[in-house]
N, C-alpha and C. Protein backbone atom coordinates (compact mmCIF):
# COMPACT_ATOMS: atom_id res chain seq x y z
N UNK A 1 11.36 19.16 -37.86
CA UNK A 1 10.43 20.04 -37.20
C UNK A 1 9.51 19.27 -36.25
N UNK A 2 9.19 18.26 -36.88
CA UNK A 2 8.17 17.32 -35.98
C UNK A 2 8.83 17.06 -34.30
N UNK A 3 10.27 16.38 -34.87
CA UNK A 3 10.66 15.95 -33.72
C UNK A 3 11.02 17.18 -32.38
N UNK A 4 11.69 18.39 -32.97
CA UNK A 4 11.29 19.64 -32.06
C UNK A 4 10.42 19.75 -31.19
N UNK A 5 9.08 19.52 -32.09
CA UNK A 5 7.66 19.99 -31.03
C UNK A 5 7.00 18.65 -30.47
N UNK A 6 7.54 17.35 -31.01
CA UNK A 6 7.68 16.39 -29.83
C UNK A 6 7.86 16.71 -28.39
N UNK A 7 10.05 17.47 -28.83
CA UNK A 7 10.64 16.97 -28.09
C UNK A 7 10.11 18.23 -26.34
N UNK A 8 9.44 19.42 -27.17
CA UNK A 8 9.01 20.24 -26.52
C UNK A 8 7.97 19.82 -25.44
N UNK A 9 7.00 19.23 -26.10
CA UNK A 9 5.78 18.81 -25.44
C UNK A 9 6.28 17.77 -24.41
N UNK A 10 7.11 16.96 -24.63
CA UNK A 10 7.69 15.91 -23.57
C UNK A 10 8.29 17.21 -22.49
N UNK A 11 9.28 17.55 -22.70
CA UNK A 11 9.48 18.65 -22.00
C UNK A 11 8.86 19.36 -20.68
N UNK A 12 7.58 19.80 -21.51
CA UNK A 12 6.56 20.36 -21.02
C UNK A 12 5.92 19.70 -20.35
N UNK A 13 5.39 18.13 -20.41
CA UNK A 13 4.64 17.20 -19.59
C UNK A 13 5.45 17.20 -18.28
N UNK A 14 6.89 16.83 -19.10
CA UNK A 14 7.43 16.38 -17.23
C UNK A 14 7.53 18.13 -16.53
N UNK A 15 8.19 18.60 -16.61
CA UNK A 15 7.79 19.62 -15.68
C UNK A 15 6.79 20.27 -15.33
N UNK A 16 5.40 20.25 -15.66
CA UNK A 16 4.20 19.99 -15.24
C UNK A 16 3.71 19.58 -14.65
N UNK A 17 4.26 18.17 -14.25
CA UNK A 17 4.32 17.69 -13.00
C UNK A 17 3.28 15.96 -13.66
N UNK A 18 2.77 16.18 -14.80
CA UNK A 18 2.35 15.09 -15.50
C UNK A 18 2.82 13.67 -15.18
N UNK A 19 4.46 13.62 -15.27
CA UNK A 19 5.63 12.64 -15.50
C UNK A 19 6.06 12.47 -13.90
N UNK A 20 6.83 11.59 -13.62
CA UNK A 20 7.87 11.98 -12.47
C UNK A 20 6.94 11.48 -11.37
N UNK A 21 7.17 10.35 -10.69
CA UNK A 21 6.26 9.45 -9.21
C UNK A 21 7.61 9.87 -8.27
N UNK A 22 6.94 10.42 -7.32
CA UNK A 22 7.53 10.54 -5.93
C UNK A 22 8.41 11.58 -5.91
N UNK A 23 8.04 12.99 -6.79
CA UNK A 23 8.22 14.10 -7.08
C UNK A 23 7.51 15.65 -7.28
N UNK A 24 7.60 16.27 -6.10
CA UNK A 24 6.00 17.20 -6.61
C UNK A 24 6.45 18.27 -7.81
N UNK A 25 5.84 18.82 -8.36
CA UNK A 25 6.01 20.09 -9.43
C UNK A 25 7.30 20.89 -9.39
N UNK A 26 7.62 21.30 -8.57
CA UNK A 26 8.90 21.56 -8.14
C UNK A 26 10.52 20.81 -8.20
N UNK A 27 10.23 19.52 -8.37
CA UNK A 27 11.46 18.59 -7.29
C UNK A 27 11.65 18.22 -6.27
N UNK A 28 10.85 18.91 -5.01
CA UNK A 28 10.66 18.18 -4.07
C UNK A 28 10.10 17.16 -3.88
N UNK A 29 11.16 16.14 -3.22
CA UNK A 29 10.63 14.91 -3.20
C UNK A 29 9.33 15.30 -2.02
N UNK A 30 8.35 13.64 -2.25
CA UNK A 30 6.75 14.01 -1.61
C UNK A 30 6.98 13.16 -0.92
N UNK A 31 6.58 13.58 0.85
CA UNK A 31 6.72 12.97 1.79
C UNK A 31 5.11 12.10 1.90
N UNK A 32 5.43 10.81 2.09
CA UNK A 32 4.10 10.05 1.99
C UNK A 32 4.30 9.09 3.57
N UNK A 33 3.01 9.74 4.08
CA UNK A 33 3.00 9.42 5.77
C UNK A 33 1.87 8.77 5.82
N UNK A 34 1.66 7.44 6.78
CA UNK A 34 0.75 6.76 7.16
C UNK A 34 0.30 6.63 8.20
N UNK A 35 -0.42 6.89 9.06
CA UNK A 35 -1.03 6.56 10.24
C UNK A 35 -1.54 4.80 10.79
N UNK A 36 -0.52 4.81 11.03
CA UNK A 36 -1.08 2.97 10.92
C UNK A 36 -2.24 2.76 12.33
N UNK A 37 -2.16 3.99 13.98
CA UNK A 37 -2.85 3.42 14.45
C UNK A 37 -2.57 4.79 15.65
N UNK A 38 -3.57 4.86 16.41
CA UNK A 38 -3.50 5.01 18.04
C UNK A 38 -4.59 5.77 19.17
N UNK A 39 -4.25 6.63 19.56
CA UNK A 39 -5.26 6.51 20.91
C UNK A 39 -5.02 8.44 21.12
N UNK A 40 -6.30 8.82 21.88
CA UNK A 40 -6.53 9.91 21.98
C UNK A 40 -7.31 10.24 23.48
N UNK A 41 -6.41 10.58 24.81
CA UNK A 41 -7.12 10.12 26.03
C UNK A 41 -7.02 11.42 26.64
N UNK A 42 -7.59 11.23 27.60
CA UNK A 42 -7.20 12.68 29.11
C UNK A 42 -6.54 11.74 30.07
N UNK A 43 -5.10 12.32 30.09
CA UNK A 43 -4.20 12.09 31.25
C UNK A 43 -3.96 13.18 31.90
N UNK A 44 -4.32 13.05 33.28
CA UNK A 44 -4.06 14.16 33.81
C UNK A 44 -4.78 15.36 33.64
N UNK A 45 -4.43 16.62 34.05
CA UNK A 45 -4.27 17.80 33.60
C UNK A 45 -4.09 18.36 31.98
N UNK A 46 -3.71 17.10 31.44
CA UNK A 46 -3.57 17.39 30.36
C UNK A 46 -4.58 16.06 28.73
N UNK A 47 -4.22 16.14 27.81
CA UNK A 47 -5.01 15.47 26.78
C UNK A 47 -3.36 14.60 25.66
N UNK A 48 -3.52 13.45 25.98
CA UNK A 48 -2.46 12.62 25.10
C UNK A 48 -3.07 11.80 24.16
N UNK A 49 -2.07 12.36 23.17
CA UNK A 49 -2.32 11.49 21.31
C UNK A 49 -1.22 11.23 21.58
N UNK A 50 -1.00 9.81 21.11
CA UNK A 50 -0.37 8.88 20.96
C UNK A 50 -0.84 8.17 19.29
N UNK A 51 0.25 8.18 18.13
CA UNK A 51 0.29 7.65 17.25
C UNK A 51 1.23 6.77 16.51
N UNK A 52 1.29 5.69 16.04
CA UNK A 52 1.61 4.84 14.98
C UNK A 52 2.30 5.54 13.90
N UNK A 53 3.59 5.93 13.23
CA UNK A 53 3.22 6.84 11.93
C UNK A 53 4.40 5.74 11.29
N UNK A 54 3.76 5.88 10.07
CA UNK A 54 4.67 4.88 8.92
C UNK A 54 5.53 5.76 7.93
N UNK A 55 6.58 6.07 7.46
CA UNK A 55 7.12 6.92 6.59
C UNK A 55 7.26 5.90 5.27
N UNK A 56 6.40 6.29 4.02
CA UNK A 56 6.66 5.62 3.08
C UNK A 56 7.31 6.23 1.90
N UNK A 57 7.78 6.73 1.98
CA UNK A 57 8.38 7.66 1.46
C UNK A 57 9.96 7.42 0.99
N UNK A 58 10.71 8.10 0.01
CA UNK A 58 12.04 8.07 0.20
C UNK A 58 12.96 9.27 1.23
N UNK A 59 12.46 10.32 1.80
CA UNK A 59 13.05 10.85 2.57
C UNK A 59 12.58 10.92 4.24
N UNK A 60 13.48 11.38 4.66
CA UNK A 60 13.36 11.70 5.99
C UNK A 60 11.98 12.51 6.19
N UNK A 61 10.93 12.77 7.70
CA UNK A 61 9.84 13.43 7.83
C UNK A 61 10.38 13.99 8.68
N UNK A 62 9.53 15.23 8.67
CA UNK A 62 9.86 16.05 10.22
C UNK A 62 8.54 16.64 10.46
N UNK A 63 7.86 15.80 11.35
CA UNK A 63 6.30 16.25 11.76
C UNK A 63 6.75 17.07 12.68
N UNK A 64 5.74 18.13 12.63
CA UNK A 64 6.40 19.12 13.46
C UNK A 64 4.78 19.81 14.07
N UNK A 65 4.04 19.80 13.70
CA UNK A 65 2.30 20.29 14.15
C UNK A 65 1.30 18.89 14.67
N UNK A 66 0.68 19.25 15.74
CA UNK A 66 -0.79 18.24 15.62
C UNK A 66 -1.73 19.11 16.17
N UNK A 67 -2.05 18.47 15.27
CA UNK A 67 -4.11 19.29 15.67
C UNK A 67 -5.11 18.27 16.33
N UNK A 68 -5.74 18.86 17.02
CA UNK A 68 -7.11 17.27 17.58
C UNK A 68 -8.06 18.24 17.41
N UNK A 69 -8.87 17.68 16.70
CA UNK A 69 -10.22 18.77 16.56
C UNK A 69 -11.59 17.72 16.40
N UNK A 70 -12.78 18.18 16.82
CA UNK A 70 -13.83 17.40 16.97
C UNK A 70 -14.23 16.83 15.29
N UNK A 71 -14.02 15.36 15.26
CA UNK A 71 -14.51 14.74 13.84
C UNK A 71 -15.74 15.89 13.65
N UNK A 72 -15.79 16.39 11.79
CA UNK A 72 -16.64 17.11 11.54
C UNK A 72 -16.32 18.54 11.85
N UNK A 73 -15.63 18.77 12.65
CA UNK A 73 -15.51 20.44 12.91
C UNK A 73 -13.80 21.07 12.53
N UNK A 74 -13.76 22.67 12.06
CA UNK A 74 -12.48 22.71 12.08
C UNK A 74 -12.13 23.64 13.65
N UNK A 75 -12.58 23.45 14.40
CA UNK A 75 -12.70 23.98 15.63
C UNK A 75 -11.54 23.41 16.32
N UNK A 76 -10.21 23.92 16.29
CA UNK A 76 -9.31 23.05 16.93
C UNK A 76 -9.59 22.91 18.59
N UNK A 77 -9.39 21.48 19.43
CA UNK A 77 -9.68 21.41 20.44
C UNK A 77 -8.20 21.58 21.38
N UNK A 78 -7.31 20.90 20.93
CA UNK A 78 -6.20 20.72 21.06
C UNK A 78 -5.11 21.17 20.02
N UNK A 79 -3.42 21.05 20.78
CA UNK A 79 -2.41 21.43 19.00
C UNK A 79 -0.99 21.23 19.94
N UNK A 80 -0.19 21.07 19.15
CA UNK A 80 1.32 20.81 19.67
C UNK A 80 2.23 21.44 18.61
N UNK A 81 3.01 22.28 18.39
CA UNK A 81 3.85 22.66 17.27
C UNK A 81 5.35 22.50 17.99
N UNK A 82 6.17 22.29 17.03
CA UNK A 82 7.81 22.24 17.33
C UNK A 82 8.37 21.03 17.43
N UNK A 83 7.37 20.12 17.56
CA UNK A 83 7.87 19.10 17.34
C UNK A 83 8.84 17.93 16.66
N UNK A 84 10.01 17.93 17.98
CA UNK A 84 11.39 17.52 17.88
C UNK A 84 11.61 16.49 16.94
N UNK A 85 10.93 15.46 16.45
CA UNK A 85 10.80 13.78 15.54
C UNK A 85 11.10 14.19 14.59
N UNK A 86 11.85 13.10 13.72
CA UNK A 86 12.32 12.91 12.65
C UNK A 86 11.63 11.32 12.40
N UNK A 87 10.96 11.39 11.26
CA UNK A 87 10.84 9.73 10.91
C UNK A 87 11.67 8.98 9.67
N UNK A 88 12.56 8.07 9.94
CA UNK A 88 13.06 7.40 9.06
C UNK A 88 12.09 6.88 7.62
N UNK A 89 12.58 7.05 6.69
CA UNK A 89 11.90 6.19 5.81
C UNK A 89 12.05 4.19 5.34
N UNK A 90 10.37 3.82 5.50
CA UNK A 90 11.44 2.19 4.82
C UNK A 90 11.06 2.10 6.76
N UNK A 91 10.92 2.72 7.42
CA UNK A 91 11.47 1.59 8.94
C UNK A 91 10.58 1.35 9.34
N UNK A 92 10.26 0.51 10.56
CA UNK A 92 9.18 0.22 11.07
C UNK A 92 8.14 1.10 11.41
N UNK A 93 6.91 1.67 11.96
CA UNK A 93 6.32 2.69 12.46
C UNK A 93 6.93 2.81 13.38
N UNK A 94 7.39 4.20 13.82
CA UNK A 94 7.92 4.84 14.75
C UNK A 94 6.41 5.53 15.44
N UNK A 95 6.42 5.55 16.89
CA UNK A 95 5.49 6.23 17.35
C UNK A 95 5.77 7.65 18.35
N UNK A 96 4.88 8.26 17.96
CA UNK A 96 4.42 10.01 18.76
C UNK A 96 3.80 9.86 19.58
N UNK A 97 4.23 10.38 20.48
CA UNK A 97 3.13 10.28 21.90
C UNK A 97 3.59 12.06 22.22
N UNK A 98 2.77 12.73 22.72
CA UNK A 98 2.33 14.26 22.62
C UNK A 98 0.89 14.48 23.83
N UNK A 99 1.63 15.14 24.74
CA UNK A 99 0.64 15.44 26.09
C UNK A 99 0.55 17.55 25.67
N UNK A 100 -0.44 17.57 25.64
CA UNK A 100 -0.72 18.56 25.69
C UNK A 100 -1.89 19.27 27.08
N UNK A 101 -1.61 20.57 27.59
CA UNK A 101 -2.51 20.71 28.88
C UNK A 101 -3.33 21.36 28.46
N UNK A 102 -4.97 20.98 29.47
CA UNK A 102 -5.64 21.41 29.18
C UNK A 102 -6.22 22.86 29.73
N UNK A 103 -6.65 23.57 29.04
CA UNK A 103 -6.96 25.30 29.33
C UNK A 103 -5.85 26.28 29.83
N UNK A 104 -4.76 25.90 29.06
CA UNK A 104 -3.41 26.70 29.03
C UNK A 104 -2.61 26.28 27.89
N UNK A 105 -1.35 27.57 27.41
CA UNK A 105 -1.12 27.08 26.25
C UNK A 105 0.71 26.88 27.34
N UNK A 106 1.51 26.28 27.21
CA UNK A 106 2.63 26.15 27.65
C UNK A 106 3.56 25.43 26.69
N UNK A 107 5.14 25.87 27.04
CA UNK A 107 6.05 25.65 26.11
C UNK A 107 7.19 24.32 27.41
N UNK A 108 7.40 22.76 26.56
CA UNK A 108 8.11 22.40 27.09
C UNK A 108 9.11 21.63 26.22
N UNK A 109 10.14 21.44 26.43
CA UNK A 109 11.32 21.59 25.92
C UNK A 109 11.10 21.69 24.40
N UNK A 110 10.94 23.06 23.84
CA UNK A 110 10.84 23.76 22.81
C UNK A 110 8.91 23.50 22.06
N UNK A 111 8.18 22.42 22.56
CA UNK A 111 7.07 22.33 21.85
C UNK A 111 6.14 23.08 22.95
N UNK A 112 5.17 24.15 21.61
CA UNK A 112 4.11 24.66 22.07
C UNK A 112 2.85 24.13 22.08
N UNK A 113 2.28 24.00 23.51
CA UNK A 113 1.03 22.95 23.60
C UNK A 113 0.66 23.57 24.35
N UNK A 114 -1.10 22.80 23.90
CA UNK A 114 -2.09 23.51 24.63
C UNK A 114 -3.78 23.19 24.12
N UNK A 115 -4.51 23.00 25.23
CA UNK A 115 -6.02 22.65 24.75
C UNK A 115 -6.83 23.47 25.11
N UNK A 116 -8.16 23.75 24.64
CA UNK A 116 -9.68 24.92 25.54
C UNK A 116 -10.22 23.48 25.69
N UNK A 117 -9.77 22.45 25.94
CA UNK A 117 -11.03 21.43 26.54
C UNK A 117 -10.36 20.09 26.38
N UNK A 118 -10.89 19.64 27.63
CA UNK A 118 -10.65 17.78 27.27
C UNK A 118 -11.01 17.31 26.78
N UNK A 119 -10.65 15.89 26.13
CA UNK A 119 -11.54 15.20 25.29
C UNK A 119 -12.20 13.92 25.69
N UNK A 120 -13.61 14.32 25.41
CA UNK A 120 -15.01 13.70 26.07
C UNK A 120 -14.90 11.93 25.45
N UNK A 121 -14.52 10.68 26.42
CA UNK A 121 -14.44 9.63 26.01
C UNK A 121 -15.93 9.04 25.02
N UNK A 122 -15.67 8.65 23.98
CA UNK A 122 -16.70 8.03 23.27
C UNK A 122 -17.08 8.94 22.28
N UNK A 123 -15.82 9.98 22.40
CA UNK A 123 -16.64 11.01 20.97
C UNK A 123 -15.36 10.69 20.09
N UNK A 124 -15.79 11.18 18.57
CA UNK A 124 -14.43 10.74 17.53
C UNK A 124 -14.05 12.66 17.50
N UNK A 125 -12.31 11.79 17.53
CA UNK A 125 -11.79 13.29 16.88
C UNK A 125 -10.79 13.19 15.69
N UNK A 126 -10.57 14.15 15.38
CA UNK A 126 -9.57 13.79 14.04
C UNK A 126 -8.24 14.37 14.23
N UNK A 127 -7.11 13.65 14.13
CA UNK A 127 -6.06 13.89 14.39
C UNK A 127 -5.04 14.38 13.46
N UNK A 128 -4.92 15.53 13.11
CA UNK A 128 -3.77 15.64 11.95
C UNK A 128 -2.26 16.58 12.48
N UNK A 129 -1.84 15.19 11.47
CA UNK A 129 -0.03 15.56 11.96
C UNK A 129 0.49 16.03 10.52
N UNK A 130 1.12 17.74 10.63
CA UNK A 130 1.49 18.36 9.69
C UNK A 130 2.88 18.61 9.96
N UNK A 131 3.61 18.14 8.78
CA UNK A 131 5.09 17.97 8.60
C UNK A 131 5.73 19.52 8.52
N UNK A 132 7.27 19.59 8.29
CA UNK A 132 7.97 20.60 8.07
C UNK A 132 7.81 21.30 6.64
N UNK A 133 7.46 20.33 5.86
CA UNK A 133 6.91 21.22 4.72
C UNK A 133 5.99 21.14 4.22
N UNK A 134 4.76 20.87 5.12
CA UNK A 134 3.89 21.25 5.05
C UNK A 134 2.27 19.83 4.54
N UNK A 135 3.00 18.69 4.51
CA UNK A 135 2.30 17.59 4.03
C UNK A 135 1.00 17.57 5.17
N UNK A 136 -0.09 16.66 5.23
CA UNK A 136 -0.56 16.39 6.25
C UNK A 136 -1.09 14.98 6.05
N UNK A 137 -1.89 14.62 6.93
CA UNK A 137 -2.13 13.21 7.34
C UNK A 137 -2.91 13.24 8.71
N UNK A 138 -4.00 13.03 8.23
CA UNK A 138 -5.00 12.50 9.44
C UNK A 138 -5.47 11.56 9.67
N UNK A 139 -5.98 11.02 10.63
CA UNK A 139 -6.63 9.77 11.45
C UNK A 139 -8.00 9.98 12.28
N UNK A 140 -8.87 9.37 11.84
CA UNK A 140 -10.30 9.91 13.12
C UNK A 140 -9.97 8.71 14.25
N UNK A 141 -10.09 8.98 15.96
CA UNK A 141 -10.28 8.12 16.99
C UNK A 141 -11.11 8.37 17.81
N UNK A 142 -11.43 7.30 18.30
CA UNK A 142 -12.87 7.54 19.25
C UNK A 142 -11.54 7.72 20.73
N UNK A 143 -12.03 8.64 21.48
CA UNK A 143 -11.44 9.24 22.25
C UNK A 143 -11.86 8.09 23.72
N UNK A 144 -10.65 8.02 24.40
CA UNK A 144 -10.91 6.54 25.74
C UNK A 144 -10.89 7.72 26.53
């Protein structure tokens, strides 16, 4: 009898999500993304993030959202969705570079982008890149 309600409670821990590294509650493996580095400017007509991203993870990423919003606010300033990248896991940082225009929203080869404002050099913004299922990962940069 003992060993039963052991064997239950073990049971019960791991699918709980207690047990099990690099596994969320479910089975899906957990995509673990790093921002190792980059830059947040006005080119042009438009506003470019440019990032560093590290996949530490055991599977493939598929960032597919970015947001730029003023450090401190959830006021998005900027955003890019559809985004085509896949990041290897284990490889070097692969980098994103993402031009979005400013005071229009426009679609180019399949990503939707678009800003209500440029971004003012010497202010911080926070950059978050949200995956295909849904992980995120942000970075604050002082804007050049």
């Amino acid at each position: 009898m003992v060993v039963v309600v052991v064997g239950v409670f073990l049971v019960w821990v791991w699918f709980s999500g207690f047990v099990g590294r690099g596994v969320s509650s479910v089975g899906v493996p957990v995509e673990v993304l790093k921002i190792e580095g980059g830059y947040v400017t006005n080119v042009g007509d438009g506003v470019v993030v440019f990032l560093w991203v590290f996949n530490a993870g055991g599977d493939v990423v598929l960032p597919r959202t970015v947001y730029v919003y003023r450090a401190g606010s959830r006021d998005v300033v900027c955003f890019a969705d559809g985004l085509p990248w896949a990041i290897d896991p284990g490889s070097p940082p692969q980098y994103l570079h993402i031009w979005m225009p400013v005071g229009t929203v426009g679609e180019y080869g399949g990503v939707v982008a678009g800003c209500r404002e440029a971004v003012a050099p010497g202010v911080l913004y926070e950059v978050k890149l949200v995956t295909a299922r849904g992980a995120e990962v942000s970075v604050v940069l002082t804007a050049s």
